[in-house]
PDB file of N, CA and C in Angstrom:
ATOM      1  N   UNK A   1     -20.040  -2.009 -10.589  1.00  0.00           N
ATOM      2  CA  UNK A   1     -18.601  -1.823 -10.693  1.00  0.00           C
ATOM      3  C   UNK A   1     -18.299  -1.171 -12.045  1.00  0.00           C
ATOM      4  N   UNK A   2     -17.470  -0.266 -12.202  1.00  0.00           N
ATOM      5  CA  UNK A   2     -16.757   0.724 -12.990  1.00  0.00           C
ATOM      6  C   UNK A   2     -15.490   0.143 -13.489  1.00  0.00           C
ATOM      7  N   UNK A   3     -15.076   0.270 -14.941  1.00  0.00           N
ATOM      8  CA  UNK A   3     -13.876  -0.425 -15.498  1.00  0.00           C
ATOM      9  C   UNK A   3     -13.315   1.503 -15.801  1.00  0.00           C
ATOM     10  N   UNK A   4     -12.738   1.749 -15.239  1.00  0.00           N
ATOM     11  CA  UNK A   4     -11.762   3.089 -16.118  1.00  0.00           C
ATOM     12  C   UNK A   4     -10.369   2.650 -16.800  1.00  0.00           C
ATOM     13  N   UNK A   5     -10.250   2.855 -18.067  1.00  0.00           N
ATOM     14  CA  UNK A   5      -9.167   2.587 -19.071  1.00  0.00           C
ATOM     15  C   UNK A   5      -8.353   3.632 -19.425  1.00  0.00           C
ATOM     16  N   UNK A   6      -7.598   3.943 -19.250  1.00  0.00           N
ATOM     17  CA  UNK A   6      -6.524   5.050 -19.945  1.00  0.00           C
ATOM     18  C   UNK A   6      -5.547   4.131 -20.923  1.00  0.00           C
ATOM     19  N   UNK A   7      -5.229   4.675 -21.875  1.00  0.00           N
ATOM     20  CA  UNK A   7      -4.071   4.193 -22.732  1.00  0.00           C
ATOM     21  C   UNK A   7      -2.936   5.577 -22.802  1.00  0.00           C
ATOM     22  N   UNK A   8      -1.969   5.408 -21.738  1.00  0.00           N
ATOM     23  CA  UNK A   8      -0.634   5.754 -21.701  1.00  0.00           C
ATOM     24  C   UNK A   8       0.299   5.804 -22.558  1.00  0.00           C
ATOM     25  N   UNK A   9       0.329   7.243 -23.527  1.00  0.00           N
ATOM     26  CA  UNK A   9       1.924   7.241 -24.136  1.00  0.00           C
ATOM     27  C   UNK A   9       3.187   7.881 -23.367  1.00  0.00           C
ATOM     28  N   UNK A  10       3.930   7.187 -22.840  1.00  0.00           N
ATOM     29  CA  UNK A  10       4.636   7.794 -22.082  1.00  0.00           C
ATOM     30  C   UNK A  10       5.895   8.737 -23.171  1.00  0.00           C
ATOM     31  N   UNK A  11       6.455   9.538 -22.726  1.00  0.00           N
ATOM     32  CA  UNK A  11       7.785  10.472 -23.396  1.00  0.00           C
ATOM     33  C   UNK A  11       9.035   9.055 -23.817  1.00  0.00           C
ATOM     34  N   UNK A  12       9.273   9.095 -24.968  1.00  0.00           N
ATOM     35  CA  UNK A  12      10.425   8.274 -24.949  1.00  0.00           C
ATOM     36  C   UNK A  12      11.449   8.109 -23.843  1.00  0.00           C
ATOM     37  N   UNK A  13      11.467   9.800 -23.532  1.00  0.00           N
ATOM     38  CA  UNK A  13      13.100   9.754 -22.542  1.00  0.00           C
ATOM     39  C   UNK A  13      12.153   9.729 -21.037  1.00  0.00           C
ATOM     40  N   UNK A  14      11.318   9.240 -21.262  1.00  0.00           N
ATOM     41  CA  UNK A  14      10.723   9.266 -19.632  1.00  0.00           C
ATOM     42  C   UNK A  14      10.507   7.777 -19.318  1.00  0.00           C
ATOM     43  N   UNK A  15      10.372   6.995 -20.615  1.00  0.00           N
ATOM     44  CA  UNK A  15      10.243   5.730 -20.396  1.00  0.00           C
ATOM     45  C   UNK A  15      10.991   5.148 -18.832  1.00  0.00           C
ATOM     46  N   UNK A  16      12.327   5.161 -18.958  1.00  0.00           N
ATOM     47  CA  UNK A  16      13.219   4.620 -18.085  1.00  0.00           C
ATOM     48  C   UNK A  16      12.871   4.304 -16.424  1.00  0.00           C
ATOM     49  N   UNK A  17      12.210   5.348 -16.439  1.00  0.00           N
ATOM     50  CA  UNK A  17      11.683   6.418 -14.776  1.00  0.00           C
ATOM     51  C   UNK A  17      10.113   5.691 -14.604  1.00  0.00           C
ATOM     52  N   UNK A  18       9.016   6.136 -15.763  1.00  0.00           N
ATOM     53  CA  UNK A  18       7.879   5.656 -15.494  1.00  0.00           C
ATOM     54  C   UNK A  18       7.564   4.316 -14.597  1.00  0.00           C
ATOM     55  N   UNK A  19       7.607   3.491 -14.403  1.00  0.00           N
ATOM     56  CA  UNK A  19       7.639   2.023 -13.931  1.00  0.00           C
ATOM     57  C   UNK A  19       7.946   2.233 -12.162  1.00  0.00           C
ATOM     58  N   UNK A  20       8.672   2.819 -12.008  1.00  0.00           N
ATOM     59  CA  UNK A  20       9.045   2.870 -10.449  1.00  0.00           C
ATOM     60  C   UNK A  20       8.415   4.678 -10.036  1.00  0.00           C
ATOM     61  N   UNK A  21       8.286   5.444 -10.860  1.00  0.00           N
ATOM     62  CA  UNK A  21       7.203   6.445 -10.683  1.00  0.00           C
ATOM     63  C   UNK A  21       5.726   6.118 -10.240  1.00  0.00           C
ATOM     64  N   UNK A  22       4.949   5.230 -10.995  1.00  0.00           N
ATOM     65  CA  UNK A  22       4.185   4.727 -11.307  1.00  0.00           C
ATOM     66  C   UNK A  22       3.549   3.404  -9.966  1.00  0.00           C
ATOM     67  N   UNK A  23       4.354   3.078  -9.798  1.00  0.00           N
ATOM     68  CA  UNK A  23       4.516   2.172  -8.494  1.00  0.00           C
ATOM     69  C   UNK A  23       4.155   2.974  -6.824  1.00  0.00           C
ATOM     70  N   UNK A  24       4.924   4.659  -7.302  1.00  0.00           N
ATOM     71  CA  UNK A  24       4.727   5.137  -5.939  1.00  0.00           C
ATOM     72  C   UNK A  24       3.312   5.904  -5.945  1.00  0.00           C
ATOM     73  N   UNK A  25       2.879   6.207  -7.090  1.00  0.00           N
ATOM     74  CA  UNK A  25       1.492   7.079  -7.561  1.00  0.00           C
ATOM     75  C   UNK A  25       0.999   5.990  -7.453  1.00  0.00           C
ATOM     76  N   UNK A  26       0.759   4.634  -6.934  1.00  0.00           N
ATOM     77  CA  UNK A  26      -0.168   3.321  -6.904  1.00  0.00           C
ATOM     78  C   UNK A  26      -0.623   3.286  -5.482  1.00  0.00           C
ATOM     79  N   UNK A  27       0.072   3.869  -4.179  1.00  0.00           N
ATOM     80  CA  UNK A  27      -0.853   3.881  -3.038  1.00  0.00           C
ATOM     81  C   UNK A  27      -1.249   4.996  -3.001  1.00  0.00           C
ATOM     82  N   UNK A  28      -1.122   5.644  -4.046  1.00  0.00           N
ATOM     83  CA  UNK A  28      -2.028   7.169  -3.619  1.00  0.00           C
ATOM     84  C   UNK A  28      -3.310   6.603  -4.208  1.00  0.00           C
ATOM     85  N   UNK A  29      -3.813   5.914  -5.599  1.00  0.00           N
ATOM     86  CA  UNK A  29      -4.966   5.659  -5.528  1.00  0.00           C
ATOM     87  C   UNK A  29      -5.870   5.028  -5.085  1.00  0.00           C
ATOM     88  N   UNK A  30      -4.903   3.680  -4.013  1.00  0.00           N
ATOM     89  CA  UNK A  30      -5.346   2.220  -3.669  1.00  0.00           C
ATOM     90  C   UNK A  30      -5.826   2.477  -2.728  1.00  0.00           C
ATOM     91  N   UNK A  31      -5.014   4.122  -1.990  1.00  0.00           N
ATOM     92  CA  UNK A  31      -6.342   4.666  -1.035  1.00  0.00           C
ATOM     93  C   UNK A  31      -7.418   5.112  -1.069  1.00  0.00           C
ATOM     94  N   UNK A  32      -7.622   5.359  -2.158  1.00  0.00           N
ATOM     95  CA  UNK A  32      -9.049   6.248  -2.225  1.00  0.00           C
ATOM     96  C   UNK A  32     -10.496   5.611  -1.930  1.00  0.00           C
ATOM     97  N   UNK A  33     -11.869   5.880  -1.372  1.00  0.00           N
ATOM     98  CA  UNK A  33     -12.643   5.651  -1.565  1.00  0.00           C
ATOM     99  C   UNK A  33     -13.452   5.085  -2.559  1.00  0.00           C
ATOM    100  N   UNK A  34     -13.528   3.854  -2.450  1.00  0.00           N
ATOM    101  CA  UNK A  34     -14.674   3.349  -3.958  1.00  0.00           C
ATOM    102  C   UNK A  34     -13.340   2.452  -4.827  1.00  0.00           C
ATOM    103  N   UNK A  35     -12.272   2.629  -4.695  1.00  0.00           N
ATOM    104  CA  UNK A  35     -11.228   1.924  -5.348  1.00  0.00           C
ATOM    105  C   UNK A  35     -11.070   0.472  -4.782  1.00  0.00           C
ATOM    106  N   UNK A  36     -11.057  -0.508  -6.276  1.00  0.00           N
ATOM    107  CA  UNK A  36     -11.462  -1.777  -5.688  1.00  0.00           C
ATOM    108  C   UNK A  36      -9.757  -2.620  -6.362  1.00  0.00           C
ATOM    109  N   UNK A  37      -9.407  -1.981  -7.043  1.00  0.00           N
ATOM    110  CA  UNK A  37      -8.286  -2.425  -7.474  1.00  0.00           C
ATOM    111  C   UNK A  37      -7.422  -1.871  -9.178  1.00  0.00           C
ATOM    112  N   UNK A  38      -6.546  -1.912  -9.239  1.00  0.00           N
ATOM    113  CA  UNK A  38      -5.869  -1.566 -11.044  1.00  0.00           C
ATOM    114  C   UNK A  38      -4.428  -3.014 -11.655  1.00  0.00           C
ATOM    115  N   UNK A  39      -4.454  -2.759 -12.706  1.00  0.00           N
ATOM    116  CA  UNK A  39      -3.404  -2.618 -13.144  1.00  0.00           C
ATOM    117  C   UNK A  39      -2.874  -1.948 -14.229  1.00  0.00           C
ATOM    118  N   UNK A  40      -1.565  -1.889 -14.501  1.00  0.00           N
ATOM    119  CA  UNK A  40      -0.826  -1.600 -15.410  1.00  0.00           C
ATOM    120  C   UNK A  40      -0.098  -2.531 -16.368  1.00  0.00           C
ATOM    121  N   UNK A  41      -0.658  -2.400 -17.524  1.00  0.00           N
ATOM    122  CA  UNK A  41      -0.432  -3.529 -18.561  1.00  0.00           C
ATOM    123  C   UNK A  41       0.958  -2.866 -19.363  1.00  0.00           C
ATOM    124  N   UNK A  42       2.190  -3.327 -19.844  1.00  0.00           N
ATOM    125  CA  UNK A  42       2.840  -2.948 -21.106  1.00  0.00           C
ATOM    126  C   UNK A  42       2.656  -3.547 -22.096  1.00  0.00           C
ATOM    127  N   UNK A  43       2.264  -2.088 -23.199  1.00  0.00           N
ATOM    128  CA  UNK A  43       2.382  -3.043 -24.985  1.00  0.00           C
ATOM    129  C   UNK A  43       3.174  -3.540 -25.232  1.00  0.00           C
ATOM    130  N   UNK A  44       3.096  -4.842 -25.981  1.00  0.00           N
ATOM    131  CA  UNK A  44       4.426  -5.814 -26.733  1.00  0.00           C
ATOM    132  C   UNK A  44       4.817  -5.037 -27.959  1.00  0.00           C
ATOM    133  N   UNK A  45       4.013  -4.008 -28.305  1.00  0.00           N
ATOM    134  CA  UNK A  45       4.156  -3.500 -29.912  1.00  0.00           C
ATOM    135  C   UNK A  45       4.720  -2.443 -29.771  1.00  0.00           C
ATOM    136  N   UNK A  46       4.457  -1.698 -28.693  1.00  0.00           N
ATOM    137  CA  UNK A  46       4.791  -0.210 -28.344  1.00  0.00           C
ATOM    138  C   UNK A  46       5.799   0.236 -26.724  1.00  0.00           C
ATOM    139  N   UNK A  47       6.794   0.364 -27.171  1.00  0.00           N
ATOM    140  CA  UNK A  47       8.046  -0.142 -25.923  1.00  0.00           C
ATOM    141  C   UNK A  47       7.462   1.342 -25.037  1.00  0.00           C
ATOM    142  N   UNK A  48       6.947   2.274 -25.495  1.00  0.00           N
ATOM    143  CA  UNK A  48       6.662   3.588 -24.471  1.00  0.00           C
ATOM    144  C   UNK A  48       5.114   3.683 -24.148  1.00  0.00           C
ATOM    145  N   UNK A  49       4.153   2.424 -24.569  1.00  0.00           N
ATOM    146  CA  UNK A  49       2.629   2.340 -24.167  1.00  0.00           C
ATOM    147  C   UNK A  49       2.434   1.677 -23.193  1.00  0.00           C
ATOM    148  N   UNK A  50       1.344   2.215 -22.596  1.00  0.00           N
ATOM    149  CA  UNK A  50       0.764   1.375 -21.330  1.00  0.00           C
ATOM    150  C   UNK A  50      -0.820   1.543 -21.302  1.00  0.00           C
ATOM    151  N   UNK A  51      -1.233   0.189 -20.853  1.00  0.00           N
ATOM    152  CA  UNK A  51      -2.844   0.622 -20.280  1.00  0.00           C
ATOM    153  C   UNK A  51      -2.880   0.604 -18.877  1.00  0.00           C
ATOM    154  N   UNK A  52      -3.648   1.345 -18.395  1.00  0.00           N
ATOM    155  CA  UNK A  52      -4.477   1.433 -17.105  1.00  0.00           C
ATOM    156  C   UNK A  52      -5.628   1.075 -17.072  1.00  0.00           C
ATOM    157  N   UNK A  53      -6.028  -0.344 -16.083  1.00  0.00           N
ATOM    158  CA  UNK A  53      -7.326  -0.245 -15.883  1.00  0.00           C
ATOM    159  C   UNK A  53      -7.403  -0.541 -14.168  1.00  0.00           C
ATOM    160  N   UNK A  54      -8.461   0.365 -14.012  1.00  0.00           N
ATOM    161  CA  UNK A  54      -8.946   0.489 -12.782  1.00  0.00           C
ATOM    162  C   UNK A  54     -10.266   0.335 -12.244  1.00  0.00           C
ATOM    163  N   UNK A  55     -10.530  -0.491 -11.439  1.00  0.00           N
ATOM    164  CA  UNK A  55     -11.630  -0.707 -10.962  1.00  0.00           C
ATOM    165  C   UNK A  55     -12.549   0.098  -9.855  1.00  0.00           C
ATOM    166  N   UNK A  56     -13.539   0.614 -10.046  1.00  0.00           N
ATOM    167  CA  UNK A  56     -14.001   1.439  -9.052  1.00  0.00           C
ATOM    168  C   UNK A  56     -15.445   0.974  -8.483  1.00  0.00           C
ATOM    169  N   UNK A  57     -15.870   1.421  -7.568  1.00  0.00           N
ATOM    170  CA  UNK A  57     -17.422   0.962  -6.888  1.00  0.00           C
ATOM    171  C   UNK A  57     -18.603   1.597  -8.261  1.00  0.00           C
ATOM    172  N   UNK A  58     -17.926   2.950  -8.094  1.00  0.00           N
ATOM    173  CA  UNK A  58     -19.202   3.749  -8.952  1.00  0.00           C
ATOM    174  C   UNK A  58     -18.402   4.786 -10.040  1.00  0.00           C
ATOM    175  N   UNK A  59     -18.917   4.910 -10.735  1.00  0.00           N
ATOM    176  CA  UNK A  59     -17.760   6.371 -11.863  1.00  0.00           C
ATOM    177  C   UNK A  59     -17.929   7.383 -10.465  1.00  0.00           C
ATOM    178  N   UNK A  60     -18.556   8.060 -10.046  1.00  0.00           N
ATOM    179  CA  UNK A  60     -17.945   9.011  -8.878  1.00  0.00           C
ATOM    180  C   UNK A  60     -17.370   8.802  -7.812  1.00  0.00           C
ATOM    181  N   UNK A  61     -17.025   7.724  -7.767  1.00  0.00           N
ATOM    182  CA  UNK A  61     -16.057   7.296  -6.439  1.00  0.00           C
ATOM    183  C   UNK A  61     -14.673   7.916  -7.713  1.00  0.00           C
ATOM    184  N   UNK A  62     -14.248   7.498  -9.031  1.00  0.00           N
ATOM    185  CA  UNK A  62     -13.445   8.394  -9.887  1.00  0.00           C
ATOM    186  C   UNK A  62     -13.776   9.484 -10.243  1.00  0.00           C
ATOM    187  N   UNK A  63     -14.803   9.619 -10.646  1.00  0.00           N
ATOM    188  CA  UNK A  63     -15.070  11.506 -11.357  1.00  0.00           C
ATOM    189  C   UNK A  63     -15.030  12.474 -10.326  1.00  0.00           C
ATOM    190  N   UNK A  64     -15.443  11.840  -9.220  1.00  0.00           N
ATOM    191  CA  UNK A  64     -15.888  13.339  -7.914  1.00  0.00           C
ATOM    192  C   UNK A  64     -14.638  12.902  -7.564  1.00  0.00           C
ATOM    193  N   UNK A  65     -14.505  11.755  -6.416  1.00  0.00           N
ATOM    194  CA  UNK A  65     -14.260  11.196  -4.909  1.00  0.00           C
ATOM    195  C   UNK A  65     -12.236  11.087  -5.522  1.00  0.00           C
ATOM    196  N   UNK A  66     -12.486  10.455  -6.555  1.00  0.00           N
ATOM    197  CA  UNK A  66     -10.468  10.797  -6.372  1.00  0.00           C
ATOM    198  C   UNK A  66     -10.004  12.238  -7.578  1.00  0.00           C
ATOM    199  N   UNK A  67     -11.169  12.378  -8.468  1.00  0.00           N
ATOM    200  CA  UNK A  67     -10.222  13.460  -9.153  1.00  0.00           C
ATOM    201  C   UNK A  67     -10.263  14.917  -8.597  1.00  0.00           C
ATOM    202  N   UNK A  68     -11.141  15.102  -7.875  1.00  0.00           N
ATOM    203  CA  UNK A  68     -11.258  16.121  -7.207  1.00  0.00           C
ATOM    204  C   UNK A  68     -10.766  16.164  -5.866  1.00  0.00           C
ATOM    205  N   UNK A  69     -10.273  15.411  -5.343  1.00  0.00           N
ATOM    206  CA  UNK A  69      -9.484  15.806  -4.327  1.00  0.00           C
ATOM    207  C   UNK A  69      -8.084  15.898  -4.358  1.00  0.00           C
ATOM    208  N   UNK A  70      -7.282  16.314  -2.653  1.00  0.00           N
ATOM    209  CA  UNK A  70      -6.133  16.826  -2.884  1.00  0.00           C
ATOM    210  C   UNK A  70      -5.242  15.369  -3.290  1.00  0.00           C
ATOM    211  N   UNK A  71      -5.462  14.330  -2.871  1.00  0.00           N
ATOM    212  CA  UNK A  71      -4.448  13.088  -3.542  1.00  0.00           C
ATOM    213  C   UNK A  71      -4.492  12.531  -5.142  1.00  0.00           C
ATOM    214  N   UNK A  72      -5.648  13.538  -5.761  1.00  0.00           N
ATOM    215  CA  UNK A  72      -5.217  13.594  -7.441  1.00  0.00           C
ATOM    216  C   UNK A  72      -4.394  14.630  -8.059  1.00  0.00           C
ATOM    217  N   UNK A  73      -4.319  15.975  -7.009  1.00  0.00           N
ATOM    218  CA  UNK A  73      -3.018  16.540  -6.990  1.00  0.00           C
ATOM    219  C   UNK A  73      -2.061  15.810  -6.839  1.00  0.00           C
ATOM    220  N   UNK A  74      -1.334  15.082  -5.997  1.00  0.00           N
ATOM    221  CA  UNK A  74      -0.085  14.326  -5.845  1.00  0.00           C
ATOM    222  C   UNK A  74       0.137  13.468  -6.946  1.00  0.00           C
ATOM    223  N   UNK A  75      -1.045  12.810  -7.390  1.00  0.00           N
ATOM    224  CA  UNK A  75      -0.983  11.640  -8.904  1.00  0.00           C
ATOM    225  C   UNK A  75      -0.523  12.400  -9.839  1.00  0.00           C
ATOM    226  N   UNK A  76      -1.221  13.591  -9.784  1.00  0.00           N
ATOM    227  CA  UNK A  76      -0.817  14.615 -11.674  1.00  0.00           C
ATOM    228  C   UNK A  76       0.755  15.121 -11.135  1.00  0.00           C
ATOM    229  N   UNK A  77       0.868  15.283  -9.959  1.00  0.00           N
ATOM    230  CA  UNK A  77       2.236  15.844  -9.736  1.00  0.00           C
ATOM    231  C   UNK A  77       3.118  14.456 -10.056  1.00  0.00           C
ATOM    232  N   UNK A  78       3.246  13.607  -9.471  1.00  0.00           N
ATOM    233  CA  UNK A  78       4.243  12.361 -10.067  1.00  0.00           C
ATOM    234  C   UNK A  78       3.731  12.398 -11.349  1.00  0.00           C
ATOM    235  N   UNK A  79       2.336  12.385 -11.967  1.00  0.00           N
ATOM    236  CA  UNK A  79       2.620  11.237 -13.480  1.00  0.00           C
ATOM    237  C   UNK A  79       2.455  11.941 -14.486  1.00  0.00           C
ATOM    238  N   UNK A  80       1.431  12.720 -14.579  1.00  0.00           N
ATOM    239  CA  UNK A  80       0.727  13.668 -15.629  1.00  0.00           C
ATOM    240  C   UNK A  80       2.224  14.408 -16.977  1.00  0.00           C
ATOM    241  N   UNK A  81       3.368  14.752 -16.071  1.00  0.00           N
ATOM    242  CA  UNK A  81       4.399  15.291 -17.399  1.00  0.00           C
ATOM    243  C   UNK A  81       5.265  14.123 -17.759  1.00  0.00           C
ATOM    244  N   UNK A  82       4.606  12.717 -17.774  1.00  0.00           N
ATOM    245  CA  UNK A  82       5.567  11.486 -18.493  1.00  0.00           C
ATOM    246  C   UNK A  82       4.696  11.432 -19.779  1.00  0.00           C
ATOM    247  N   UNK A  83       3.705  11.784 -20.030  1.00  0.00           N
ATOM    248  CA  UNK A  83       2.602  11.842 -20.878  1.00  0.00           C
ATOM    249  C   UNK A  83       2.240  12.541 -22.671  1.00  0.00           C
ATOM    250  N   UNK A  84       2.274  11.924 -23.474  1.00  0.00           N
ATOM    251  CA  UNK A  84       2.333  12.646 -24.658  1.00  0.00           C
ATOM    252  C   UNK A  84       1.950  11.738 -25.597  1.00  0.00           C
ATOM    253  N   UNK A  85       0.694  11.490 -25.831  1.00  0.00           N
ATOM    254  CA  UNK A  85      -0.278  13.447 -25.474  1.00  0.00           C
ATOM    255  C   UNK A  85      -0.756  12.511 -24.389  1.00  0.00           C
ATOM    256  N   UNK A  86      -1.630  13.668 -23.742  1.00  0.00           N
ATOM    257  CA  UNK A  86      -2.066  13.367 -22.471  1.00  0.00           C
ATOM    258  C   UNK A  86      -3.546  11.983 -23.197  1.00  0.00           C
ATOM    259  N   UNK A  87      -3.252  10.844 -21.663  1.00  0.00           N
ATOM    260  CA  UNK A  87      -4.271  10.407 -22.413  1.00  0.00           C
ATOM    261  C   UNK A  87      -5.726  10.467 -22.043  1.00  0.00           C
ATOM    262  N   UNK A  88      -6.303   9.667 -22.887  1.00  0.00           N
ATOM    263  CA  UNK A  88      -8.262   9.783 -22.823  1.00  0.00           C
ATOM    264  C   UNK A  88      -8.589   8.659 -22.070  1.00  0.00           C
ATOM    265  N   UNK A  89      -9.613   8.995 -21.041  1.00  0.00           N
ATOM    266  CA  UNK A  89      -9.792   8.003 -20.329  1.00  0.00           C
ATOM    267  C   UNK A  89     -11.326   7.726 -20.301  1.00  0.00           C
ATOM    268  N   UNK A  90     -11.807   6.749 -20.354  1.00  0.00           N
ATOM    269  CA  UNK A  90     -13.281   6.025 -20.963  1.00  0.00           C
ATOM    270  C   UNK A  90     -13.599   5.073 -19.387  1.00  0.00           C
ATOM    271  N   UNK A  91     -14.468   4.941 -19.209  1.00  0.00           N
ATOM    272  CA  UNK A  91     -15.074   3.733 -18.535  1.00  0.00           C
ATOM    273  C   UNK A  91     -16.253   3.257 -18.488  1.00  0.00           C
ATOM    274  N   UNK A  92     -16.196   1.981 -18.516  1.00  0.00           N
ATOM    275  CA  UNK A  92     -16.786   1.173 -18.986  1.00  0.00           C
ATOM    276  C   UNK A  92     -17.758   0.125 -17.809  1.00  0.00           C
ATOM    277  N   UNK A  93     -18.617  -0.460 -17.950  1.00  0.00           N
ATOM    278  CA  UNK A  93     -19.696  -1.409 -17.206  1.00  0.00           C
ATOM    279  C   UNK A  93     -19.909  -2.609 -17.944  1.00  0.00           C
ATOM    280  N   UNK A  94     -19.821  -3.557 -16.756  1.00  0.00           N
ATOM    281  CA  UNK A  94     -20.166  -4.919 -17.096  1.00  0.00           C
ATOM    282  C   UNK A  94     -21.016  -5.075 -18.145  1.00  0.00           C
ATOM    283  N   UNK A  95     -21.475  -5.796 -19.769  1.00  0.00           N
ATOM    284  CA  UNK A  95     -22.481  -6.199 -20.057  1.00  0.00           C
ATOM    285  C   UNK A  95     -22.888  -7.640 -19.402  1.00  0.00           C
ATOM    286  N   UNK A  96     -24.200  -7.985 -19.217  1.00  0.00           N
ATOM    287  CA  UNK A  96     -24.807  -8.853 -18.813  1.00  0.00           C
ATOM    288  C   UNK A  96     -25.452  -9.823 -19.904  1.00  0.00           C
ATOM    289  N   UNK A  97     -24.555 -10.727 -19.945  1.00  0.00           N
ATOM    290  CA  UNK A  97     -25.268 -11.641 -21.669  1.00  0.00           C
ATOM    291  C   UNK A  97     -25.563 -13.048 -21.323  1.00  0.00           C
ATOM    292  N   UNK A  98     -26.427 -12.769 -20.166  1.00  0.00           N
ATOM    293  CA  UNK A  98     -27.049 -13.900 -20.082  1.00  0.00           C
ATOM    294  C   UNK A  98     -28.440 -14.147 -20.039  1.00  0.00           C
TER     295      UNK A  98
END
């Protein structure tokens, strides 16, 4: 299992909108292949930050299987211009410390 993290600065004046934007760009990914689940966290420190984390089977069920197809068009079309700067997205794997 795959942890993908984005940290979201949204536009001040987009704040308002993001949240119920964001909600409808949520069954476009919950369909995808290899998608096991997300959420969306808000900062207490930062009234226009957000994290994303998303859970996936494998990083290419995200790198190939949803960013390359046509329903990551529809995601960048709802979310991608609430964004500034666009953010960096990392993912991450279980360590095993036992």
């Amino acid at each position: 299992m795959i942890l993908e993290v984005a940290i979201l600065q949204v536009k001040p004046e987009r704040n308002d909108t993001f949240v119920s934007t964001f909600k409808q760009a949520s069954a476009i990914i919950s369909s995808m292949q290899g998608y096991i689940r997300h959420e969306l966290q808000h900062c207490l420190e930062r009234n226009n930050q957000y994290i994303l984390l998303v859970w996936w089977e494998t990083l290419e069920d995200h790198t190939t299987g949803f960013r390359q197809s046509p329903e990551y068009q529809e995601w960048k079309k709802l979310l991608h211009d609430y964004y500034d700067p666009f953010p960096t997205v990392e993912h991450y794997e279980n360590v095993n410390l036992t």
